[in-house]
Protein backbone atom coordinates (compact mmCIF):
# COMPACT_ATOMS: atom_id res chain seq x y z
CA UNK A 1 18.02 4.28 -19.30
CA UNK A 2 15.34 3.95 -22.05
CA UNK A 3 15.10 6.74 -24.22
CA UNK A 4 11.55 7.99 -24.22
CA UNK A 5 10.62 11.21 -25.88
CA UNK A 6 7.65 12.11 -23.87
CA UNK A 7 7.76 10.29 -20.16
CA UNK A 8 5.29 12.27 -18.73
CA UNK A 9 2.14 10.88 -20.79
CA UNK A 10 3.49 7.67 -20.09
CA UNK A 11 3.19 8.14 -15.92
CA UNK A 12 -0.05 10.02 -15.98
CA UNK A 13 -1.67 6.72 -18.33
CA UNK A 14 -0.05 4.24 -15.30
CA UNK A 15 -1.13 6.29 -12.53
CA UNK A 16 -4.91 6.11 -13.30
CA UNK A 17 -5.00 2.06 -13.18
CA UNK A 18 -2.61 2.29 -10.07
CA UNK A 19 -4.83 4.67 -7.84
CA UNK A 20 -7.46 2.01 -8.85
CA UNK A 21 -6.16 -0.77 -7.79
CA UNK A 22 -4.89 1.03 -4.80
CA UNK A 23 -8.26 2.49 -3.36
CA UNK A 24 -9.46 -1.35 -4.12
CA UNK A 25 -7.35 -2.16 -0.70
CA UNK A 26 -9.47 -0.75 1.16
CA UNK A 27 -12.90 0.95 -0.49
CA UNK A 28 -14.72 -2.28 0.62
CA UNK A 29 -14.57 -1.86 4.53
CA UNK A 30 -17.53 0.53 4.56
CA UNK A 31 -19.15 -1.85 2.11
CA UNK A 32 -19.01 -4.95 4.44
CA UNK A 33 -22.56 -4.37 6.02
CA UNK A 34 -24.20 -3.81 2.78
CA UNK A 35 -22.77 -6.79 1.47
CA UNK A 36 -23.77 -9.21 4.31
CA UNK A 37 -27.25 -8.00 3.69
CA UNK A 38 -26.95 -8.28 -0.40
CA UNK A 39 -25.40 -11.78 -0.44
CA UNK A 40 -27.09 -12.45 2.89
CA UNK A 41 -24.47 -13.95 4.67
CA UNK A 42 -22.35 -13.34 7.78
CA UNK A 43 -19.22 -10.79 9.26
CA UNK A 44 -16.66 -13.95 9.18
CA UNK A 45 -17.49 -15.11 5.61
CA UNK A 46 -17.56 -11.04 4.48
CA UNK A 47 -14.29 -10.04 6.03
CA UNK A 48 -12.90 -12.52 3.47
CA UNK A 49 -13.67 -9.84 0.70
CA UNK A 50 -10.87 -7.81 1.60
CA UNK A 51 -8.61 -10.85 2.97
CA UNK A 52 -8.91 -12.35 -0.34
CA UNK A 53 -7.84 -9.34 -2.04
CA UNK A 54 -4.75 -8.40 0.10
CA UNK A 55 -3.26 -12.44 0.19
CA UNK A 56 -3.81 -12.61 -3.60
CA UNK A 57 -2.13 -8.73 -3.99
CA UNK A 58 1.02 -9.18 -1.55
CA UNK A 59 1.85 -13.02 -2.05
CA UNK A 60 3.38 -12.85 -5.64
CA UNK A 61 4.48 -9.05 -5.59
CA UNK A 62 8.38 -10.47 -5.86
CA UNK A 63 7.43 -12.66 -8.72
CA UNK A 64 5.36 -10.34 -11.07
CA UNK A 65 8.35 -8.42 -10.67
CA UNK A 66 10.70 -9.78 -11.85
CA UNK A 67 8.27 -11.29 -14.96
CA UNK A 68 8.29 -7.18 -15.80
CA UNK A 69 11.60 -7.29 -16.42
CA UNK A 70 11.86 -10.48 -18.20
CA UNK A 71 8.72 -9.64 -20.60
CA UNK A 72 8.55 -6.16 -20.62
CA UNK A 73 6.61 -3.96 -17.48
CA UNK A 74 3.99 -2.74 -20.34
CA UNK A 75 2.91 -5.87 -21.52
CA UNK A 76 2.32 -7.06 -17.84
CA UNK A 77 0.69 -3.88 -16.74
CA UNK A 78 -1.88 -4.11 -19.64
CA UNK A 79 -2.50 -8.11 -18.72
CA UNK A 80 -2.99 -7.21 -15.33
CA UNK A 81 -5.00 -4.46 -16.11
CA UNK A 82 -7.41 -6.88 -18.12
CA UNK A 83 -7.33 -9.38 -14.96
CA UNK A 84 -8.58 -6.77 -12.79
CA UNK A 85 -11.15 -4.54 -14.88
CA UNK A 86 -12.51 -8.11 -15.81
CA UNK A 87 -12.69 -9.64 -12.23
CA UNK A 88 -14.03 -6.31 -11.30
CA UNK A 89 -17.21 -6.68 -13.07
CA UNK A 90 -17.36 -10.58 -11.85
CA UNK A 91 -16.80 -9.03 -8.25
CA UNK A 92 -20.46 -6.60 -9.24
CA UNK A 93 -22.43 -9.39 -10.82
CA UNK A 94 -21.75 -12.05 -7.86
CA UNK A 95 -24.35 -13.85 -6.42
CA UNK A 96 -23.18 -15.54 -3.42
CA UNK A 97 -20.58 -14.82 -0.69
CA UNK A 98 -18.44 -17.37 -2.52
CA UNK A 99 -18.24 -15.99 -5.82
CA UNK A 100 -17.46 -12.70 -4.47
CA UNK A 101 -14.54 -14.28 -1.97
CA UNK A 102 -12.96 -15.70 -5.41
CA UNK A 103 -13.73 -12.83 -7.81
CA UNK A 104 -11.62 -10.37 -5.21
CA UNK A 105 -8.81 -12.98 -5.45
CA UNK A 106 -8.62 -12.91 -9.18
CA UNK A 107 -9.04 -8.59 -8.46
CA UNK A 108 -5.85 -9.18 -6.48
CA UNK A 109 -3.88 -10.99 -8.64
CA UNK A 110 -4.29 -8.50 -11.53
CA UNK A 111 -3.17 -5.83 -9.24
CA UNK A 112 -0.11 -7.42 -8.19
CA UNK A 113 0.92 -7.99 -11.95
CA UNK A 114 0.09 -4.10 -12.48
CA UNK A 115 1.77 -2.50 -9.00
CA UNK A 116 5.44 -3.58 -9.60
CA UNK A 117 5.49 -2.27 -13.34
CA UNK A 118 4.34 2.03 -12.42
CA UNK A 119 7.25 2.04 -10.05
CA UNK A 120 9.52 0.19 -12.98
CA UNK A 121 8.58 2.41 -15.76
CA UNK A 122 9.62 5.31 -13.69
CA UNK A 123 12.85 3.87 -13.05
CA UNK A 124 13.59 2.98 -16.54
CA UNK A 125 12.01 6.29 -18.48
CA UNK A 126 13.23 8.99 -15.69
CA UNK A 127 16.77 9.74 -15.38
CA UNK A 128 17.64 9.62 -11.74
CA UNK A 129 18.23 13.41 -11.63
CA UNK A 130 14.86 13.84 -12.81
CA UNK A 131 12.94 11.33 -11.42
CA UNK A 132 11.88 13.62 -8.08
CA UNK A 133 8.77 14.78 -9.47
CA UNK A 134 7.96 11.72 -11.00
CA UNK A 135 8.20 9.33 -8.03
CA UNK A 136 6.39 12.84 -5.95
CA UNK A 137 3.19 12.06 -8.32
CA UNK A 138 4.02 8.13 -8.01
CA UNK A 139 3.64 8.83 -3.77
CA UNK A 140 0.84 11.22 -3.54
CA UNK A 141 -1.17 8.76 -5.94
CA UNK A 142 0.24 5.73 -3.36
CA UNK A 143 -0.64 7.88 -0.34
CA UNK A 144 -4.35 9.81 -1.33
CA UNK A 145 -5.76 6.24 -2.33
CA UNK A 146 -5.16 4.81 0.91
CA UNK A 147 -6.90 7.39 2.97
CA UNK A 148 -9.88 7.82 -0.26
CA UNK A 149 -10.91 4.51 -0.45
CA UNK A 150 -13.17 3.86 2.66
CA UNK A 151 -14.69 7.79 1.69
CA UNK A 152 -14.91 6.69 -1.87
CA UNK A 153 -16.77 3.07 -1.06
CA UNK A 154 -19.11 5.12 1.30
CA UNK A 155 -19.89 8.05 -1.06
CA UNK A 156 -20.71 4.75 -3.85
CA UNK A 157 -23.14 2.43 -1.50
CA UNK A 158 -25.13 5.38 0.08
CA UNK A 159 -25.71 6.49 -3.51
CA UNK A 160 -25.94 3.30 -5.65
CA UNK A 161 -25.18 0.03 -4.01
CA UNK A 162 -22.44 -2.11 -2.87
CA UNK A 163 -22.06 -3.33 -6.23
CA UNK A 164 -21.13 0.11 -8.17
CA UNK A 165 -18.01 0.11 -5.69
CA UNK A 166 -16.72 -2.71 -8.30
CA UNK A 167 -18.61 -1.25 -11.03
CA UNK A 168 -16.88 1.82 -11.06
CA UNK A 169 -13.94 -0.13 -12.15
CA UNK A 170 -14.67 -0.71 -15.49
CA UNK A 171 -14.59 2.68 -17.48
CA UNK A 172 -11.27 3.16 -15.54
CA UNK A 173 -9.86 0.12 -16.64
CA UNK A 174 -11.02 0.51 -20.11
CA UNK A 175 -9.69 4.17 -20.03
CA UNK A 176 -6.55 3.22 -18.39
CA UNK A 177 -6.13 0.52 -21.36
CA UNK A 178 -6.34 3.04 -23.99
CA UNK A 179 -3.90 5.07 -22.26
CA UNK A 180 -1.21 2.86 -21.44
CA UNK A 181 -1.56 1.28 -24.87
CA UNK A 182 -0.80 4.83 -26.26
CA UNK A 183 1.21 6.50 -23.97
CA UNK A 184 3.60 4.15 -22.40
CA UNK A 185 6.70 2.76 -24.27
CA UNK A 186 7.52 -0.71 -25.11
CA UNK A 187 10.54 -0.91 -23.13
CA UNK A 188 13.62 -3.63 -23.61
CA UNK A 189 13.48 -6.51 -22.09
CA UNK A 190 15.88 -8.56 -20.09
CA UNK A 191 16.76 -12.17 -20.96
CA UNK A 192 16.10 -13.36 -16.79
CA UNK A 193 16.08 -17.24 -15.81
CA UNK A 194 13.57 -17.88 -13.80
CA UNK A 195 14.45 -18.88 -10.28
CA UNK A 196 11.61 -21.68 -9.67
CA UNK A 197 12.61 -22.71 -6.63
CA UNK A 198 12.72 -19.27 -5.56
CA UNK A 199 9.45 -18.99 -6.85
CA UNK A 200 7.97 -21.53 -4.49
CA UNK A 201 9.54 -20.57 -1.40
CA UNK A 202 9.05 -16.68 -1.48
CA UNK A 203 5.17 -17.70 -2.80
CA UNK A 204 4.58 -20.44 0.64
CA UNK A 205 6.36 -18.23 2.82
CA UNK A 206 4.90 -14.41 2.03
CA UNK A 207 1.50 -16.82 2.03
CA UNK A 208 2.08 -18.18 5.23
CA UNK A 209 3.39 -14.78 6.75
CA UNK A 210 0.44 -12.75 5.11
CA UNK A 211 -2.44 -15.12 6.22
CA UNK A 212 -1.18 -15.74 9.34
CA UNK A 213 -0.89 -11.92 10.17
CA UNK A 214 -3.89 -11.44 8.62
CA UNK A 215 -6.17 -13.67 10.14
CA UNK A 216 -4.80 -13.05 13.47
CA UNK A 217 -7.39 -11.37 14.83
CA UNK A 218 -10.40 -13.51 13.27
CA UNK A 219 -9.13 -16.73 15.10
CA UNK A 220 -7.75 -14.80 18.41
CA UNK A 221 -4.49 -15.09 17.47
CA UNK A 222 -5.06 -19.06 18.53
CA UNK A 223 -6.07 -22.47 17.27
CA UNK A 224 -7.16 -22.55 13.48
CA UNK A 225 -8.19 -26.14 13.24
CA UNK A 226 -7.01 -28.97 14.78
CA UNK A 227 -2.82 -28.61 14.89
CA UNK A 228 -2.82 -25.47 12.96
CA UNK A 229 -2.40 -22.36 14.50
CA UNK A 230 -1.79 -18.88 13.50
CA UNK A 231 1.58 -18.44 15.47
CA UNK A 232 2.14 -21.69 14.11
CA UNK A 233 1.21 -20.22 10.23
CA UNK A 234 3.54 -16.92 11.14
CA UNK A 235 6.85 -18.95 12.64
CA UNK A 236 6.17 -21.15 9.28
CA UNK A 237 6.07 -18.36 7.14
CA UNK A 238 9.23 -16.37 8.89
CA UNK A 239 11.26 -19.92 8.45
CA UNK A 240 10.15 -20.30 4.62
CA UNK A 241 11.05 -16.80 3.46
CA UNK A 242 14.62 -17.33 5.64
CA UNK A 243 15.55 -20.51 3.66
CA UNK A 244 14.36 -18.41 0.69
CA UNK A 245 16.78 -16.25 1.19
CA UNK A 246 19.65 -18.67 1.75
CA UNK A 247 18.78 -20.03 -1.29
CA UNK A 248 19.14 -16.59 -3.32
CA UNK A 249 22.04 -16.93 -1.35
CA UNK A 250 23.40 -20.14 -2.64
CA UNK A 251 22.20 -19.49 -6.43
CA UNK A 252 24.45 -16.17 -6.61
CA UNK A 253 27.70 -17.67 -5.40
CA UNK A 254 26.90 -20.42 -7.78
CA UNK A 255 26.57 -17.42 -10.65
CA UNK A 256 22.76 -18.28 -11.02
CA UNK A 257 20.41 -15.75 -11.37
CA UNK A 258 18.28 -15.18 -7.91
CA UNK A 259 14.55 -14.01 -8.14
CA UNK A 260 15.65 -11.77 -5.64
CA UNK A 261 18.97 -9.96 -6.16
CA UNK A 262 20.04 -9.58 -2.87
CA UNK A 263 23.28 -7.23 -3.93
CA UNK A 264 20.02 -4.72 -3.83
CA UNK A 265 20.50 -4.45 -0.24
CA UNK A 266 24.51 -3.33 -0.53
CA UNK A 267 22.90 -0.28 -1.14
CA UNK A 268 22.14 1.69 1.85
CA UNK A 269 19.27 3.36 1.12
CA UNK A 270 17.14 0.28 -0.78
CA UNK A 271 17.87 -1.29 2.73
CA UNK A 272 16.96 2.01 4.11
CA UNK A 273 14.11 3.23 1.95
CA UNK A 274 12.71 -0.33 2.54
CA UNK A 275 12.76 -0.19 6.29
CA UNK A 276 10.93 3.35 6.16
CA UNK A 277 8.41 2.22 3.58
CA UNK A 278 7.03 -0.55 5.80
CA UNK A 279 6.86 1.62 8.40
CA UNK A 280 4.79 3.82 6.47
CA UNK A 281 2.85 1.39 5.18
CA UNK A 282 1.62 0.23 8.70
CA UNK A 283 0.73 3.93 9.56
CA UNK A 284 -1.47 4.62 6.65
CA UNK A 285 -3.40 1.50 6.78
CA UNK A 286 -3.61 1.47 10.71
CA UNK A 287 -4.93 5.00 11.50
CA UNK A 288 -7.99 5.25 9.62
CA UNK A 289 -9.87 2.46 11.29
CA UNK A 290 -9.91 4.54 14.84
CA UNK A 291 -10.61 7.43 13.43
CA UNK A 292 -13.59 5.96 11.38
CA UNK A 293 -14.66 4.23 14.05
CA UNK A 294 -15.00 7.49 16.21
CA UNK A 295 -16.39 9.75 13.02
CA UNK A 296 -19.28 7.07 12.82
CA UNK A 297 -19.80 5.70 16.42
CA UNK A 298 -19.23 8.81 18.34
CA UNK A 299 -20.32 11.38 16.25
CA UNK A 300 -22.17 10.29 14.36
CA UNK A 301 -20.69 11.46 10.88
CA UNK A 302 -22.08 9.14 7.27
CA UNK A 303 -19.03 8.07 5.07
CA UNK A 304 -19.76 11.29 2.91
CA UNK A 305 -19.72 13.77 6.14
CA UNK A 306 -16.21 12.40 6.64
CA UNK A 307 -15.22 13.27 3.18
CA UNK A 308 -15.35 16.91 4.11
CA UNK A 309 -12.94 16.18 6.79
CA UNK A 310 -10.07 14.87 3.57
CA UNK A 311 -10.36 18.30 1.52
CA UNK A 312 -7.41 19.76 3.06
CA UNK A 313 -4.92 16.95 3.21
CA UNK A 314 -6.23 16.38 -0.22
CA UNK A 315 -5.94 19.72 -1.92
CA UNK A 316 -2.69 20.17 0.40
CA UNK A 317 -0.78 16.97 -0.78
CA UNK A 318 -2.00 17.23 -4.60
CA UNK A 319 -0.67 20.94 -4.68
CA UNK A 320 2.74 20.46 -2.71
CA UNK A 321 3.79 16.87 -4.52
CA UNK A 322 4.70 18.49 -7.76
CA UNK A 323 6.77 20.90 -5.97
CA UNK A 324 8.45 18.89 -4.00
CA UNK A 325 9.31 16.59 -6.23
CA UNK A 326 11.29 19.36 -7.93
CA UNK A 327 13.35 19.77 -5.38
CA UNK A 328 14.44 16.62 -4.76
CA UNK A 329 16.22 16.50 -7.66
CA UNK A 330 18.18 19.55 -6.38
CA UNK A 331 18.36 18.33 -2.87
CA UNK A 332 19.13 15.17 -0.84
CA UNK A 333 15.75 13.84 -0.32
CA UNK A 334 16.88 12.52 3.14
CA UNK A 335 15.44 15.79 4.66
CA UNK A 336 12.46 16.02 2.78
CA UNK A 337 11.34 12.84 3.83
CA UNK A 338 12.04 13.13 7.67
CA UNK A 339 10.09 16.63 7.97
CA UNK A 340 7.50 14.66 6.02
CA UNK A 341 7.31 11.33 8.39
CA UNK A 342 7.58 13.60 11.53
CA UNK A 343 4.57 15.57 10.42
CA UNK A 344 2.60 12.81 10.18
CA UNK A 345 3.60 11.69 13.20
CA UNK A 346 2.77 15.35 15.07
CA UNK A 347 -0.58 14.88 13.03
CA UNK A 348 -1.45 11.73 14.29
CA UNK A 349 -0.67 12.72 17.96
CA UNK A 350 -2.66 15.96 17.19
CA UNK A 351 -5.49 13.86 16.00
CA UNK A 352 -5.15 11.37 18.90
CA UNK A 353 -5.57 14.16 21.54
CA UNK A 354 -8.32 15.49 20.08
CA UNK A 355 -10.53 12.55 19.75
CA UNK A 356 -13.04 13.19 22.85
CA UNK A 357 -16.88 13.70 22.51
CA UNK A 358 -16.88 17.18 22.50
CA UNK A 359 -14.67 18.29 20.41
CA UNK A 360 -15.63 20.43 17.22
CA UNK A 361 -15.50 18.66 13.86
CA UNK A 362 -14.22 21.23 11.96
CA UNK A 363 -10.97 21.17 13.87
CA UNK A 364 -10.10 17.74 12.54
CA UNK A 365 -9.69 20.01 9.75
CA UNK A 366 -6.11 21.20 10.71
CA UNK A 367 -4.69 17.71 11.51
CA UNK A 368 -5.86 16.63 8.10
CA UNK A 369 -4.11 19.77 6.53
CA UNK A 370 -1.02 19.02 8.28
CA UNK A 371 -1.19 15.64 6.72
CA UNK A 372 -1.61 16.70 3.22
CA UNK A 373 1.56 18.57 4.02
CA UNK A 374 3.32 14.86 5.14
CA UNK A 375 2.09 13.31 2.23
CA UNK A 376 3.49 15.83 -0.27
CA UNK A 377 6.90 15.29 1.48
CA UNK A 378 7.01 11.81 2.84
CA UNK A 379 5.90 9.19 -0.48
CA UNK A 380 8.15 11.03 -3.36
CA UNK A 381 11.40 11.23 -1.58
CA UNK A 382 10.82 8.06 0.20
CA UNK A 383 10.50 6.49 -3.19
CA UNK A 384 13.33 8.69 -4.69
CA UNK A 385 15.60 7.67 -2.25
CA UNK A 386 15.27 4.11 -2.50
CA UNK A 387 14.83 3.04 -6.09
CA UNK A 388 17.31 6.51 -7.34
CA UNK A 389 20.77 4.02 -7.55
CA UNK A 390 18.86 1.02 -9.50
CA UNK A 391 20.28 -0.45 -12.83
CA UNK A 392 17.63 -0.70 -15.31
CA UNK A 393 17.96 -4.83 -15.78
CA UNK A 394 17.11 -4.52 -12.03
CA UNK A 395 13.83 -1.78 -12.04
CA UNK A 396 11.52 -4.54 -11.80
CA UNK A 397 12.57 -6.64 -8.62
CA UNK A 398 13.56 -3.60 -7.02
CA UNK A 399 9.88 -1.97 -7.43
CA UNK A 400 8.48 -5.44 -6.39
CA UNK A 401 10.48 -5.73 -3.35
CA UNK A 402 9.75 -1.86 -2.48
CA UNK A 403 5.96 -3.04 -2.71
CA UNK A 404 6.54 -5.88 -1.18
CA UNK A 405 7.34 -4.29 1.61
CA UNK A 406 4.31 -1.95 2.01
CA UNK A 407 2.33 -4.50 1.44
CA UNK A 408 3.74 -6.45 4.29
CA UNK A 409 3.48 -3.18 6.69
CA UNK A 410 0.33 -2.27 5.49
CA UNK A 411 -0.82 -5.70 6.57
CA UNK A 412 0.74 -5.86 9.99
CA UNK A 413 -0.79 -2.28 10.63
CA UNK A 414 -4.38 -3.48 9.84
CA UNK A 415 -3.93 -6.44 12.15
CA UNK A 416 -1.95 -4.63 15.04
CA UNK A 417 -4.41 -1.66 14.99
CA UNK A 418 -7.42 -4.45 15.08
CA UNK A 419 -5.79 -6.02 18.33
CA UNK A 420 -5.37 -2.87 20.24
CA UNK A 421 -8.76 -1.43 19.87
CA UNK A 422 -10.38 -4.45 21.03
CA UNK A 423 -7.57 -4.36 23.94
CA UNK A 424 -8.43 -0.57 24.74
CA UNK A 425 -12.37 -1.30 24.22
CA UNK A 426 -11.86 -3.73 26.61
CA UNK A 427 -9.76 -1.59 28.99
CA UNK A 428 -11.76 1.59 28.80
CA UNK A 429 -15.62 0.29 28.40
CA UNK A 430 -18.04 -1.21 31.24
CA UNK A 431 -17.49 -5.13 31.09
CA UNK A 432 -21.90 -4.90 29.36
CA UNK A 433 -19.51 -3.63 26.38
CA UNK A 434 -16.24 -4.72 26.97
CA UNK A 435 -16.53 -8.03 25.10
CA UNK A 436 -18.08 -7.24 21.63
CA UNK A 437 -16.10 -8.03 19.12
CA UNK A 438 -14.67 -4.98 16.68
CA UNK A 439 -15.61 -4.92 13.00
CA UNK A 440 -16.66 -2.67 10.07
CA UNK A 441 -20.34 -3.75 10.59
CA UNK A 442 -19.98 -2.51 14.56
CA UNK A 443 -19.66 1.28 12.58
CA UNK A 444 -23.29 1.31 11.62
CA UNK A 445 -24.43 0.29 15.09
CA UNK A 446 -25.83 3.12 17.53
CA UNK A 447 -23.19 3.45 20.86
CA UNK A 448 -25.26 4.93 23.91
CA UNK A 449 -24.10 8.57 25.01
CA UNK A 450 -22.43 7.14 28.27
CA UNK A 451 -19.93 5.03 26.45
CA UNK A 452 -19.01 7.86 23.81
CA UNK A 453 -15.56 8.77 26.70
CA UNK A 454 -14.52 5.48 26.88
CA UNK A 455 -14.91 4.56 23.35
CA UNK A 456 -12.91 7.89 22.15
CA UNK A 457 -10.68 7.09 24.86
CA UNK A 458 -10.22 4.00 23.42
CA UNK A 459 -9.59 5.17 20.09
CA UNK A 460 -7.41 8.07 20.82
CA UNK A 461 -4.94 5.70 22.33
CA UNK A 462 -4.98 3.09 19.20
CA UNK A 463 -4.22 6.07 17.58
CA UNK A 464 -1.44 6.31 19.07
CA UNK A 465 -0.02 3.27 17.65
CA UNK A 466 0.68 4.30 13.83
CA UNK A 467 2.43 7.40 15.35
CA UNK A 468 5.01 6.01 17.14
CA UNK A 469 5.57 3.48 13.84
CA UNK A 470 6.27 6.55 11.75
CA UNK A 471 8.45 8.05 13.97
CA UNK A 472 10.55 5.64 13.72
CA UNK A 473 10.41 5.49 9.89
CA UNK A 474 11.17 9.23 10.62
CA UNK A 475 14.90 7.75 12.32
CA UNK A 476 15.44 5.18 9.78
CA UNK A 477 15.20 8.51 7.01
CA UNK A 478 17.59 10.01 8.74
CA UNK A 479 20.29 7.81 7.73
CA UNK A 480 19.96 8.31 4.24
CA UNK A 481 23.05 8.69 2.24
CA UNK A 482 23.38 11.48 0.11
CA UNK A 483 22.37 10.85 -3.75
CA UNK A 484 25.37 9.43 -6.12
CA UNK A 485 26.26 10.82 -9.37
CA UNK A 486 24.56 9.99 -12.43
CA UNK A 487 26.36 11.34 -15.49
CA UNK A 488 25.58 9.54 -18.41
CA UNK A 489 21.94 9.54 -17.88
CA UNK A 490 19.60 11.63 -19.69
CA UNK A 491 22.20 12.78 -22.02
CA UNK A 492 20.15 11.29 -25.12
CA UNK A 493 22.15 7.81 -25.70
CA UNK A 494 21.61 5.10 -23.06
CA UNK A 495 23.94 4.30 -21.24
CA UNK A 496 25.39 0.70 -21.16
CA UNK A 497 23.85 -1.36 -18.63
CA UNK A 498 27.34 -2.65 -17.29
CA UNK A 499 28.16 0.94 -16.77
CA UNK A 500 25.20 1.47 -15.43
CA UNK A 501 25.93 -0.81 -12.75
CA UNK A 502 29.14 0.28 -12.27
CA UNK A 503 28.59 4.30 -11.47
CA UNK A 504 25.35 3.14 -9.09
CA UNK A 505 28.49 1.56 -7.21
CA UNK A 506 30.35 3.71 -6.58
């Protein structure tokens, strides 16, 4: 472990660029109409905004990694923070569809150089005893930008334009410089080769899997052009990322040094907390859209309305995550994060059952409150739990695998969630409305009173989807093993890395 005197400054500097990049996921969905009138284009070329973004964010996750550890997670933080404040303002400025498409791509790739290197720091400048409240703040910051983002990007185009949702970007990112240059410790580096072939392969094959999964939905999960289709893309991408990992494989019996350490996964709960993090990350991103979609369609509600609808899982999660994160240090987390998946689970069927036409807004209020309550349990333990028995040489590709993962659930969630409310649409509306396609620009349209039941119909049972998927990230929790020892940390001296190594072990 590194020996930093004041670790605390250090998180609170990294946390500011990561909710940043984070909300950037996802802010721009409310923006999509404004933006096809701005640039004056169409919903195909727009939905490539946020494509662009996620393929250039998930695709080199494993790589930028693993680059932390080799030149240090500060220095790639502060590049990547440069990348995306930079590309942010490019993003505001654009004139064209075209511009815009390739300004969110550079966005993405500064984030993915930034998003492995929070998680790393923590690793490294938190002994593992202590690291509960840390990775607690680390979660709720993961878990509140997710859910702010589309409520943020409203709030920002009703009051200023499309453009100030990119905009707003820059005094964080200048802010966030200052801070991390300050605050957070130059920490050792590790002397890694880098694994080129590795490099390829994981790059093709999370690009393959990501744009295939992606654009699902776009091309009707068919024909792309000409031979190319997007099963075809998917099956590619699944093969790719298997010979990948032969090839890790092959390079650590020859005593080479794999991009991705695969002894990572001897460890129960990495395998574990890995499982249960791409579960969660296809809940958070796949609820919202249904429930947006019923806010704004149904009911009516502007993007800033269904702010007021956040406060309690907002105030709820930011108050309980500190405490929480106490007591996992004290506690197996194991419990912590089951009560906190199967909460928002219960919340998520609450929510489901209540989404008719005639039910009062404010009691979408307790649903949310119950799932500030999940978030204040769920993120830090989950997080605690995986990354807790990691050597320090290793912080780096174990954070980039952790968010690899997300990334990957987060992805599948937006693109299962899309298919099953234009299958329930379908199911539940009169055939005049069966067949219109489903996209952020449908939000601002005007639905006629008689279709309000079979559109909340509709969404109440996509709804239904992210629910079950945390559940089952609930049972995956459950097998947690109980934290390991960790004398030696914390006591003032590092401790050897081989040491290290050898009491996360045992």
């Amino acid at each position: 472990m590194e020996n930093v005197a004041k670790p605390w400054p250090a998180l609170w500097s990294l946390v500011v660029g990561f909710f940043m990049i984070l909300i950037d996921t996802t802010i721009v969905s409310v923006a999509n109409p404004r933006i096809m009138e701005g640039l004056n284009t169409d919903i195909n070329a727009v939905i490539w905004v946020t494509s662009a973004y996620l393929l250039a964010y998930a695709v080199p996750l494993l790589i930028t990694g693993r680059m932390g550890d080799r030149f240090g997670p500060k220095n790639l933080y502060l590049i990547g923070l440069v990348v995306f404040t930079l590309a942010s303002l490019w993003c505001g400025f654009s004139q064209d569809i075209g511009m815009l498409i390739a300004a969110r791509a550079v966005q993405g790739l500064g984030a993915a150089m930034m998003t492995p290197q929070t998680m790393a720091v923590i690793t490294r400048i938190f002994p593992p005893d202590r690291r509960g409240a840390a990775m607690g703040l680390w979660g709720a910051t993961a878990g509140m930008a997710v859910l702010v983002g589309p409520i943020l990007g409203g709030v920002l185009v009703d009051g200023l334009g499309w453009e100030w949702i990119f905009f707003v970007n820059v005094p964080i990112g200048v802010v966030a410089f200052i801070l991390v240059t300050r605050f957070v410790p130059t920490l050792t580096t590790h002397s890694h080769k880098f694994d080129i072939p590795g490099v390829v392969l994981s790059a093709a094959g999370m690009f393959l899997l990501v744009f295939g999964i992606q654009e699902g939905q776009t091309y009707d999960w068919g024909t792309i052009n000409g031979v190319v289709s997007v099963w075809g893309l998917i099956i590619a991408g699944v093969v790719v990322l298997a010979l990948f990992v032969v090839w890790q494989q092959i390079l650590e019996r020859r005593g080479g040094e794999p991009l991705l350490p695969l002894g990572l996964f001897r460890d129960r709960n990495f395998s574990l907390g890995n499982s249960t993090i791409m579960a969660v990350g296809f809940t958070v991103t796949a609820f919202p859209l249904p429930t947006i979609f019923y806010y704004q369609v149904v009911r009516g509600l502007t993007p800033t309305q269904s702010a007021l609808l956040m406060i309690p899982m907002a105030v709820i999660s930011g108050g309980l995550a500190p405490f929480v994160g106490k007591l996992i240090d004290r506690a197996n987390p194991r419990w912590f994060a089951v009560f906190g998946l199967v909460c928002l689970s219960a919340a998520l069927f609450w929510t489901a059952a209540l989404l008719t036409p005639d039910t009062p807004i404010w009691v979408f209020l307790l649903p949310s409150a119950l799932q500030g309550v999940a978030n204040a349990f769920m993120w830090g333990p989950i997080s605690n739990a995986t990354t807790r028995n990691l050597p320090p040489r290793q912080a780096g590709a174990g954070s980039g695998v952790f968010n690899t993962t997300r990334q990957i659930g987060a992805v599948l969630g937006s693109a299962a969630v899309a298919a099953l409310i234009q299958a329930r649409l379908a199911a539940e509306l009169p055939s005049s409305g069966a067949g219109a396609p489903v996209n952020e620009a449908s939000m601002s349209g005007a639905l006629p009173e008689a279709l309000h039941a079979g559109f909340s119909t509709a969404m109440s049972q996509s709804t239904l989807l992210p629910a079950i998927a945390v559940l089952v990230g609930a049972v995956l929790a459950a097998f947690y093993a109980k934290p390991k020892s960790v004398d030696g940390w914390g006591g003032g001296a590092p401790v050897p890395e081989g040491q290290a190594a050898e009491r996360s072990s045992k």
